[in-house]
PDB file of N, CA and C in Angstrom:
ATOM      1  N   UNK A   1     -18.293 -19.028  79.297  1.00  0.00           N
ATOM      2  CA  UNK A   1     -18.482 -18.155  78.135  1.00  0.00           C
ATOM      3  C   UNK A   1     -17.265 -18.290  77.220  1.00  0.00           C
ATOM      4  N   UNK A   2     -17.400 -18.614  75.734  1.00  0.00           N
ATOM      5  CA  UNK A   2     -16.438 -18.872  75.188  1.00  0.00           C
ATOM      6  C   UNK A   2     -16.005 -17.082  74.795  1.00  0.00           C
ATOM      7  N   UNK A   3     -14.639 -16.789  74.756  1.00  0.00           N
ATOM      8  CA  UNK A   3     -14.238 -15.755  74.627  1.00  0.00           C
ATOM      9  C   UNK A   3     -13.972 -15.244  73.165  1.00  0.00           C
ATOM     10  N   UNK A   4     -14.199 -15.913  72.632  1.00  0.00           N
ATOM     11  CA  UNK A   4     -14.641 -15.640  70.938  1.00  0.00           C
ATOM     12  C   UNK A   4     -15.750 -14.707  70.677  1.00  0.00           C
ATOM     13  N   UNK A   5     -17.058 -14.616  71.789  1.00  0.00           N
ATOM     14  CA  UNK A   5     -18.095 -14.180  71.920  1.00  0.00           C
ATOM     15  C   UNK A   5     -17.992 -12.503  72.551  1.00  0.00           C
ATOM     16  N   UNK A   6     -16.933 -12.532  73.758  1.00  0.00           N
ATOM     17  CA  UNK A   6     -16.409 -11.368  74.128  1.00  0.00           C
ATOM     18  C   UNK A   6     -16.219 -10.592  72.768  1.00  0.00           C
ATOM     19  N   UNK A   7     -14.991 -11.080  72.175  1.00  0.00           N
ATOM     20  CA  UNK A   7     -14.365 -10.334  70.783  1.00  0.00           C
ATOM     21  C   UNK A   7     -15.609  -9.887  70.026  1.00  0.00           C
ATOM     22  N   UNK A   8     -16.374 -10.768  69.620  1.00  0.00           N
ATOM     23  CA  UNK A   8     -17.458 -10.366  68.682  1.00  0.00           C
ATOM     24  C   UNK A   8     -18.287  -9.407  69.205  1.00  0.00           C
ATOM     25  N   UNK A   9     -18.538  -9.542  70.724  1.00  0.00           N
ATOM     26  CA  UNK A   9     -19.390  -8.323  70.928  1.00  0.00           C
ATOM     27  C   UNK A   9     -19.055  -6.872  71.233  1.00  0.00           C
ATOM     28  N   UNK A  10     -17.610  -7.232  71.758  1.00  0.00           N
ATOM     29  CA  UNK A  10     -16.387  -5.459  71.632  1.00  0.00           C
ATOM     30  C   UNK A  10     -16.271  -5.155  69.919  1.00  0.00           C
ATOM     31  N   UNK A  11     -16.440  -5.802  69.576  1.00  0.00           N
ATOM     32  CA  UNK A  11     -16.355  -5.708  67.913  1.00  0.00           C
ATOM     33  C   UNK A  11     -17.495  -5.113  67.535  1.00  0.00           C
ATOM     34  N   UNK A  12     -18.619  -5.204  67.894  1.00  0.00           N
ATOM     35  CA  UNK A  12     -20.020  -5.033  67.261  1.00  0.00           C
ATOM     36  C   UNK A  12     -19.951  -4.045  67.541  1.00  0.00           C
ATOM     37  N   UNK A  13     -19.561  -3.407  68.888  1.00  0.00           N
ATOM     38  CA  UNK A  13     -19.622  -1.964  69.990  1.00  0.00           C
ATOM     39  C   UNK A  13     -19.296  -1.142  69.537  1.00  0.00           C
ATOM     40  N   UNK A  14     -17.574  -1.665  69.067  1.00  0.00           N
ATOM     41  CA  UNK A  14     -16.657  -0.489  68.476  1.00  0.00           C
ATOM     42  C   UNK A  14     -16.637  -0.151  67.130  1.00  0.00           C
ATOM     43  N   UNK A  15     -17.071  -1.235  66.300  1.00  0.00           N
ATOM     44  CA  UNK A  15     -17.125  -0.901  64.971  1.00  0.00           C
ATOM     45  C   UNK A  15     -18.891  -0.246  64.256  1.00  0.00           C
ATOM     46  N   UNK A  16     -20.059  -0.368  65.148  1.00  0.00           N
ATOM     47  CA  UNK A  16     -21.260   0.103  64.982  1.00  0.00           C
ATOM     48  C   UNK A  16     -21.212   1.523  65.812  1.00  0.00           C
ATOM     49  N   UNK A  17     -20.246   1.921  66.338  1.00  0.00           N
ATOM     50  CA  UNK A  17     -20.090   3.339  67.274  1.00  0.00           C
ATOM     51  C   UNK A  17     -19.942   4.534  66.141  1.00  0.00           C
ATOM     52  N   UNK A  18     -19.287   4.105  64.803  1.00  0.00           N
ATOM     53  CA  UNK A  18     -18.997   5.230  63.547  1.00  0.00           C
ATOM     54  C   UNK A  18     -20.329   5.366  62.751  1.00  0.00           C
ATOM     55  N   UNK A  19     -21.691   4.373  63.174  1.00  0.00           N
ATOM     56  CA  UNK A  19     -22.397   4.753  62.217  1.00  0.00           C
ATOM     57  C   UNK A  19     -23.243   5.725  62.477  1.00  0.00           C
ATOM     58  N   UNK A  20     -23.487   6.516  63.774  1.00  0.00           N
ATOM     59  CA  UNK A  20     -23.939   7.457  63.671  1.00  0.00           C
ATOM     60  C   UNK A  20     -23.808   8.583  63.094  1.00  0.00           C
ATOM     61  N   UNK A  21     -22.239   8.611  62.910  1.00  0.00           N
ATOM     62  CA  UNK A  21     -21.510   9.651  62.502  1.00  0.00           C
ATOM     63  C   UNK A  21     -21.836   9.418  61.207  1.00  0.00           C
ATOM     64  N   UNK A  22     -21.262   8.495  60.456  1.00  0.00           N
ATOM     65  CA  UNK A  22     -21.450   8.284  59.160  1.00  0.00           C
ATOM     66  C   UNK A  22     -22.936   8.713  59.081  1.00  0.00           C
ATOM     67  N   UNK A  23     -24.083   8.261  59.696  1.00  0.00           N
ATOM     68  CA  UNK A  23     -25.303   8.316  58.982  1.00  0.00           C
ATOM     69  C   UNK A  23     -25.631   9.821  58.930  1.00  0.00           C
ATOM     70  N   UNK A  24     -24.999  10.637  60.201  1.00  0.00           N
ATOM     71  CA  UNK A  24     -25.222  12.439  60.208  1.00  0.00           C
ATOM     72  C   UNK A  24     -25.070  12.813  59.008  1.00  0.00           C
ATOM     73  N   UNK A  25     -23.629  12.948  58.557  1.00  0.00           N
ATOM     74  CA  UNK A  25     -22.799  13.165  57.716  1.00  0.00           C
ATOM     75  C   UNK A  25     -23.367  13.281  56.247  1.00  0.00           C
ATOM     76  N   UNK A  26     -23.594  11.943  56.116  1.00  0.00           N
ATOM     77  CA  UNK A  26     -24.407  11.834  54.580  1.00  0.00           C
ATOM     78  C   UNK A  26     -25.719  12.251  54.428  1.00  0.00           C
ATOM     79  N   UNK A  27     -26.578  12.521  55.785  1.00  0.00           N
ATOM     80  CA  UNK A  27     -28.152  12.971  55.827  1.00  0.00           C
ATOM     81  C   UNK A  27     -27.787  14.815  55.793  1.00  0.00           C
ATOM     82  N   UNK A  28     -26.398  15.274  56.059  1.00  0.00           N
ATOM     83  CA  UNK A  28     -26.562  16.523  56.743  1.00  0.00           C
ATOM     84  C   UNK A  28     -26.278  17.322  54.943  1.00  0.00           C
ATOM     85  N   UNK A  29     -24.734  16.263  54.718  1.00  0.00           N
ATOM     86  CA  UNK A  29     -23.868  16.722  53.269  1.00  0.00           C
ATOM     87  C   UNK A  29     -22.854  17.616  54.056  1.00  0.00           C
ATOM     88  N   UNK A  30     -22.913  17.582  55.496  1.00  0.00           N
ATOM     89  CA  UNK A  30     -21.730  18.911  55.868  1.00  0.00           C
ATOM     90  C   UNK A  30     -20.701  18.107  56.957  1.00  0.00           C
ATOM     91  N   UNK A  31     -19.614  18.106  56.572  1.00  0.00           N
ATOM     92  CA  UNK A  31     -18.337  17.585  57.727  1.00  0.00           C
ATOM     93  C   UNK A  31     -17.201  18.525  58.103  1.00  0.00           C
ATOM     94  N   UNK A  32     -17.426  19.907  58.087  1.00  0.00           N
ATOM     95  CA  UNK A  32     -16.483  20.569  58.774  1.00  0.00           C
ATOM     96  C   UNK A  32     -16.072  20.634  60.107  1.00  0.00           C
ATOM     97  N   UNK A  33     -17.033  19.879  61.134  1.00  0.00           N
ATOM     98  CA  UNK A  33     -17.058  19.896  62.301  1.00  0.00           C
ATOM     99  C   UNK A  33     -15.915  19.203  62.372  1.00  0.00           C
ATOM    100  N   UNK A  34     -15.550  17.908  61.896  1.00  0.00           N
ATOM    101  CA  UNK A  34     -15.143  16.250  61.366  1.00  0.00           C
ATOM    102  C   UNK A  34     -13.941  16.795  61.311  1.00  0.00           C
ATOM    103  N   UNK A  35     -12.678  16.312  62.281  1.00  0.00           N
ATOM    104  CA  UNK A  35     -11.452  16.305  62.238  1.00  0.00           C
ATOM    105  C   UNK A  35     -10.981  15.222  61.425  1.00  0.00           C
ATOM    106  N   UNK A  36     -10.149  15.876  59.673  1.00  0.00           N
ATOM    107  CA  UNK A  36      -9.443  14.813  58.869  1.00  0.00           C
ATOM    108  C   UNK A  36      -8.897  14.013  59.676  1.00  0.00           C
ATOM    109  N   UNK A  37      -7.552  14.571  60.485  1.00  0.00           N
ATOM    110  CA  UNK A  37      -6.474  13.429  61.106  1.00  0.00           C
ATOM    111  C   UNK A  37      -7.040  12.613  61.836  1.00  0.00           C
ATOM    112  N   UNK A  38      -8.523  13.005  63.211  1.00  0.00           N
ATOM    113  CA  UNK A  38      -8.620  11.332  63.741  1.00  0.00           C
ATOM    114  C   UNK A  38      -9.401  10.424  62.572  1.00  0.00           C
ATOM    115  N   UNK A  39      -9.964  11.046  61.652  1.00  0.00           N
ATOM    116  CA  UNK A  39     -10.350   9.780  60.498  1.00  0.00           C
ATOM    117  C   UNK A  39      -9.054   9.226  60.320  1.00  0.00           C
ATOM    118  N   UNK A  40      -8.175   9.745  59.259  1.00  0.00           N
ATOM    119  CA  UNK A  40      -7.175   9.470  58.905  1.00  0.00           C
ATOM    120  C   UNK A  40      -6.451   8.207  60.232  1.00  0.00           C
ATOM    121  N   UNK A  41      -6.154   8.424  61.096  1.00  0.00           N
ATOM    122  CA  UNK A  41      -5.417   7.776  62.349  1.00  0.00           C
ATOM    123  C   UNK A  41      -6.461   6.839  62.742  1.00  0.00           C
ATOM    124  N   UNK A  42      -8.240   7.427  62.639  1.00  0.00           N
ATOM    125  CA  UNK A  42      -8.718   5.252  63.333  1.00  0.00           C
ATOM    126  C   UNK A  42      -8.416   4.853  61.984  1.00  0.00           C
ATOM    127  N   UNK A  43      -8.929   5.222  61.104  1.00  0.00           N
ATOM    128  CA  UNK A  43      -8.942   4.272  59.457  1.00  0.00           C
ATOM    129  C   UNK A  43      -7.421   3.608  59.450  1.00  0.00           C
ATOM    130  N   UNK A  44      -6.315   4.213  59.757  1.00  0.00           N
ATOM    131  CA  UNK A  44      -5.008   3.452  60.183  1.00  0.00           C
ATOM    132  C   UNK A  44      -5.005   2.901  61.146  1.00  0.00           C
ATOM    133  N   UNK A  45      -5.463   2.722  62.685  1.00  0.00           N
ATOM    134  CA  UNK A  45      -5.286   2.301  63.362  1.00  0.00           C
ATOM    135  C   UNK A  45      -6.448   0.937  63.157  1.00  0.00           C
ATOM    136  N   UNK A  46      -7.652   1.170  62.399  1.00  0.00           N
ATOM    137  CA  UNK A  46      -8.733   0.009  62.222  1.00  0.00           C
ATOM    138  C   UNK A  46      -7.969  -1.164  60.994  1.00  0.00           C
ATOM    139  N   UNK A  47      -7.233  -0.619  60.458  1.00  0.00           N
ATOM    140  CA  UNK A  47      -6.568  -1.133  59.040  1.00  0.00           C
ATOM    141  C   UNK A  47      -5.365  -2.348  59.481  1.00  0.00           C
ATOM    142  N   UNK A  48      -4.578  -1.579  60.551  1.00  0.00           N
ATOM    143  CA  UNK A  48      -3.711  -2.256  61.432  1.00  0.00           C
ATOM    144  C   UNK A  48      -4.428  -3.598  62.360  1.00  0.00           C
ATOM    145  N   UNK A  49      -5.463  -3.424  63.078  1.00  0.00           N
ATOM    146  CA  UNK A  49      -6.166  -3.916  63.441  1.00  0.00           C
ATOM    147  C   UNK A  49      -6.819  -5.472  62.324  1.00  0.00           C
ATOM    148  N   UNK A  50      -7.108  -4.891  61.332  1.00  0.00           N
ATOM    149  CA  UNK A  50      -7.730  -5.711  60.085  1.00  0.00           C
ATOM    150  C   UNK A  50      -6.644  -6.804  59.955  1.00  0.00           C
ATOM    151  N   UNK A  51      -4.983  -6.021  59.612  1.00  0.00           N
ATOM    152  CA  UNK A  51      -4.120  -6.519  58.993  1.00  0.00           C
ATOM    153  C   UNK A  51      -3.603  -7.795  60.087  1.00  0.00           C
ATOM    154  N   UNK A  52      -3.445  -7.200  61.464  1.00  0.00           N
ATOM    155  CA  UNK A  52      -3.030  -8.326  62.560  1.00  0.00           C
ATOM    156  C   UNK A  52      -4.346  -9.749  63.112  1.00  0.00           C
ATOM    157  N   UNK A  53      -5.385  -9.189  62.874  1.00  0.00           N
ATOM    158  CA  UNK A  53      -6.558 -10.121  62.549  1.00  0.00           C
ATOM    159  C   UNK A  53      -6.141 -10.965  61.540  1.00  0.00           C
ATOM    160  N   UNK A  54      -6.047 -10.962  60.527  1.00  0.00           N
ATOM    161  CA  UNK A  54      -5.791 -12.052  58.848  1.00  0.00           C
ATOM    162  C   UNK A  54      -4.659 -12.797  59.696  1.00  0.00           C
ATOM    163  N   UNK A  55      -3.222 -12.286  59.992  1.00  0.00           N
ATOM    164  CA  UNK A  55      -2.422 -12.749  60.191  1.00  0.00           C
ATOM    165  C   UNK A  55      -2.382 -13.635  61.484  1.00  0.00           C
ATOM    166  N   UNK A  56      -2.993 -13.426  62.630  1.00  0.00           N
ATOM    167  CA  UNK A  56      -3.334 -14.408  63.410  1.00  0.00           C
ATOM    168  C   UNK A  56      -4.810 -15.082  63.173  1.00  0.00           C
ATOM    169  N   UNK A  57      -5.563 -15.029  61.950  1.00  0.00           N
ATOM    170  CA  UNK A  57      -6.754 -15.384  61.452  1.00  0.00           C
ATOM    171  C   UNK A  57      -7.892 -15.690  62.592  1.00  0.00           C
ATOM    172  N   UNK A  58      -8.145 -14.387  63.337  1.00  0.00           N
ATOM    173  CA  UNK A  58      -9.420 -13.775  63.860  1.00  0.00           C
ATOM    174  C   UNK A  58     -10.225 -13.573  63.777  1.00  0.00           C
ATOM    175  N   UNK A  59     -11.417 -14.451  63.619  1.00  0.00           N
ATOM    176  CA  UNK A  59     -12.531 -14.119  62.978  1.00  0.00           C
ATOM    177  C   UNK A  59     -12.849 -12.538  63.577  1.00  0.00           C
ATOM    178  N   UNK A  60     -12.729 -12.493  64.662  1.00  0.00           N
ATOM    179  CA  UNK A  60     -13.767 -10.888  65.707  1.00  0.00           C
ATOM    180  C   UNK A  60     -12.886  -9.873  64.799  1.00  0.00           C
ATOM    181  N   UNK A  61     -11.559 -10.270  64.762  1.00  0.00           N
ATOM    182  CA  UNK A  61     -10.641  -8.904  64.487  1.00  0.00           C
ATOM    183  C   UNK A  61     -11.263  -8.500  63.207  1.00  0.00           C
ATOM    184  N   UNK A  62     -10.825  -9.349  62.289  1.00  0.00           N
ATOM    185  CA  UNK A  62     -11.250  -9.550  61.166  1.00  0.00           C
ATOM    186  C   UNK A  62     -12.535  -8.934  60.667  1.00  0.00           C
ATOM    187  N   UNK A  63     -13.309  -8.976  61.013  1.00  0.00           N
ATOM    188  CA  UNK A  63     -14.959  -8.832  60.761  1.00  0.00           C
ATOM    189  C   UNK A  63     -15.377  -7.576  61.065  1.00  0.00           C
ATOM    190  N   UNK A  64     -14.464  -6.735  62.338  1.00  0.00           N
ATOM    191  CA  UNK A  64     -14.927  -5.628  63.226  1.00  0.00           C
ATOM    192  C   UNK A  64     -14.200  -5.109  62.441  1.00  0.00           C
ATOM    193  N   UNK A  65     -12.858  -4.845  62.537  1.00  0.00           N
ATOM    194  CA  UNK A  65     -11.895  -3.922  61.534  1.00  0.00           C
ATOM    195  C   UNK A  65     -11.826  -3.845  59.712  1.00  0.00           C
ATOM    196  N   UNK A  66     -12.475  -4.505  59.649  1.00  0.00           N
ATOM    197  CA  UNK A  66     -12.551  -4.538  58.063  1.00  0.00           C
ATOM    198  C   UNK A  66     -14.161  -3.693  58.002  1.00  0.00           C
ATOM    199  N   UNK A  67     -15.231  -3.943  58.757  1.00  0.00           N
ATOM    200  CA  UNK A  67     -16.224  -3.362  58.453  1.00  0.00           C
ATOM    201  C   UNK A  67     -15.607  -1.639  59.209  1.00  0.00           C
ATOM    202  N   UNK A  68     -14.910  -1.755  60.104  1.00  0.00           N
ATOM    203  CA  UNK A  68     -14.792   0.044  60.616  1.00  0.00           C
ATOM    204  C   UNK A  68     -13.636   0.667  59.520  1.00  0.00           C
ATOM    205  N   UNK A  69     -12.866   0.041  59.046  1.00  0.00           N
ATOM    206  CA  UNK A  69     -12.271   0.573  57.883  1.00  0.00           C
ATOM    207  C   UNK A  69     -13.080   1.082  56.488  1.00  0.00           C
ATOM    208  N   UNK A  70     -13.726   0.420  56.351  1.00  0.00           N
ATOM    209  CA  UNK A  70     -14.494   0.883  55.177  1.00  0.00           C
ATOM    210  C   UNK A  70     -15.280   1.633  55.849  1.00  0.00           C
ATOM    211  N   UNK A  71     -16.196   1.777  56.803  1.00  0.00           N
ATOM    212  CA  UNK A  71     -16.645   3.306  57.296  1.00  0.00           C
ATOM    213  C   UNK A  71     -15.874   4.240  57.310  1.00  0.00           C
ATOM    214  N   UNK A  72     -14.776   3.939  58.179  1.00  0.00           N
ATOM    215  CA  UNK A  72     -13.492   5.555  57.987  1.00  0.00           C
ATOM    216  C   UNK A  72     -13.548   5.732  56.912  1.00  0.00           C
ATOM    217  N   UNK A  73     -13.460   4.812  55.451  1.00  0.00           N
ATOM    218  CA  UNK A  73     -12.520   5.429  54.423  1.00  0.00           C
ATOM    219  C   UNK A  73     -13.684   6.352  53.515  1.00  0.00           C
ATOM    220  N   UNK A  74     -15.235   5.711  53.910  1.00  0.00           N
ATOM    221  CA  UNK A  74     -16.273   6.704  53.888  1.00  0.00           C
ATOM    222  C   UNK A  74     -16.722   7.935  53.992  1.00  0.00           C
ATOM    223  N   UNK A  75     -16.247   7.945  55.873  1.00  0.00           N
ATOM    224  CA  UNK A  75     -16.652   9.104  56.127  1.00  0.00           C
ATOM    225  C   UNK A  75     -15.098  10.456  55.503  1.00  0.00           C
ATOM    226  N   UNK A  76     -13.778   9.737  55.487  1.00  0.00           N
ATOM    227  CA  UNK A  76     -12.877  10.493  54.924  1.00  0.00           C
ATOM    228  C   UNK A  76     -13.394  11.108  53.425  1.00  0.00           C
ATOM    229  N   UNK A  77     -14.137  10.034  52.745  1.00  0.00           N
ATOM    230  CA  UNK A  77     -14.264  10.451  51.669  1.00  0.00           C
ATOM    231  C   UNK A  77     -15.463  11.791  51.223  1.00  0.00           C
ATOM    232  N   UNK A  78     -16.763  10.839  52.627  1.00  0.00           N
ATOM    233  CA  UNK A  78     -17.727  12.117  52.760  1.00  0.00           C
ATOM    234  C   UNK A  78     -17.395  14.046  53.011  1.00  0.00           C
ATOM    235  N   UNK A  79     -15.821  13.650  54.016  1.00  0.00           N
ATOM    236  CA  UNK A  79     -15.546  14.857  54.100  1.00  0.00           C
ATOM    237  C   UNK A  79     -14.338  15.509  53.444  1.00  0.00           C
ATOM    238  N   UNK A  80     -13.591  14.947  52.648  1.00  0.00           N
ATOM    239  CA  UNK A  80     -13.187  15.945  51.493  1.00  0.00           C
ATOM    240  C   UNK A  80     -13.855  15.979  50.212  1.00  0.00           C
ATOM    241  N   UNK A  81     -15.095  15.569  50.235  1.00  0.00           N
ATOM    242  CA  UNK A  81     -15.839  15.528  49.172  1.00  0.00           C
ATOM    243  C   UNK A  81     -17.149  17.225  49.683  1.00  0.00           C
ATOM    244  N   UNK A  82     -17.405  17.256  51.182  1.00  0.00           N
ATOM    245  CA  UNK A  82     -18.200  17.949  51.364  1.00  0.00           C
ATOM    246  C   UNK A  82     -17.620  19.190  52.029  1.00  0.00           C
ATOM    247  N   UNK A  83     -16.338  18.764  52.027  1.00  0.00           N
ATOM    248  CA  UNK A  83     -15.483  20.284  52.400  1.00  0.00           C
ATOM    249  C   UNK A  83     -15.092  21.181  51.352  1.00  0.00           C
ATOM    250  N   UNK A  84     -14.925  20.492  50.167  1.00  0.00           N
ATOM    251  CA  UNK A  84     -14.613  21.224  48.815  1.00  0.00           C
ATOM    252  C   UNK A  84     -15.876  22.158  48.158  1.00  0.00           C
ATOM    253  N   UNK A  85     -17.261  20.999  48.317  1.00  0.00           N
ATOM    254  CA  UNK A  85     -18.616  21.620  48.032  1.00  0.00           C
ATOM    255  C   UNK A  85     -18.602  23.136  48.654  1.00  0.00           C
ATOM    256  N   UNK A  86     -18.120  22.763  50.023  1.00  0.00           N
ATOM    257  CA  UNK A  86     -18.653  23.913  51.209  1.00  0.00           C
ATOM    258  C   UNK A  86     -17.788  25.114  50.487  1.00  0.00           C
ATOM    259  N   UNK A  87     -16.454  24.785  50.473  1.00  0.00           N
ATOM    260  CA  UNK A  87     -15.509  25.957  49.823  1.00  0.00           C
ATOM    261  C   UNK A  87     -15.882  26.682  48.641  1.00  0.00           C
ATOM    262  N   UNK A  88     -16.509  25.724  47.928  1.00  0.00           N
ATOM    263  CA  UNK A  88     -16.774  26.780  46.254  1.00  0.00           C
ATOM    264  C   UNK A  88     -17.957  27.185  46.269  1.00  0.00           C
ATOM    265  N   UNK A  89     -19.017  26.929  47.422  1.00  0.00           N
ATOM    266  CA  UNK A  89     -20.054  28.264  47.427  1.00  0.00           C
ATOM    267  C   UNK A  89     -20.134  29.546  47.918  1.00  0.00           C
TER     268      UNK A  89
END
């Protein structure tokens, strides 16, 4: 088994694991449950991930952390966008 294949499929695992969340989120409009800081900390820790991928040019890293970064920076955005809504009604 070439181990390129491993990466890609821990990649698929870990980075398709946020879309449930994401898909709640935007079907519900409500994220108070949704702790800012662990967004904040994977979206840094997936970003880090992204950044050491390019630099040892990873395809798995690369591909998994760049697509779970732009989900974090989503769902961050879904929820100070739907925490403010929640506040001014």
């Amino acid at each position: 088994m070439n181990i390129t294949w491993l990466g890609i499929a821990a990649g698929i695992l870990t980075s398709f694991a946020v879309l449930p969340q994401l898909i709640k989120t935007w079907h519900t409009k409500h994220a108070e449950d949704i702790s800012i800081w662990q967004l904040i900390m994977l979206a840094a820790g997936t970003f880090l991930w992204l950044i050491y991928g390019i630099v040892i040019n990873d395809l798995p890293l690369k591909l998994a952390n760049g697509f779970s970064s732009f989900c974090y920076l989503l769902l961050i955005c879904m929820k100070v966008v739907y925490d403010k809504r929640a506040a001014s009604l």
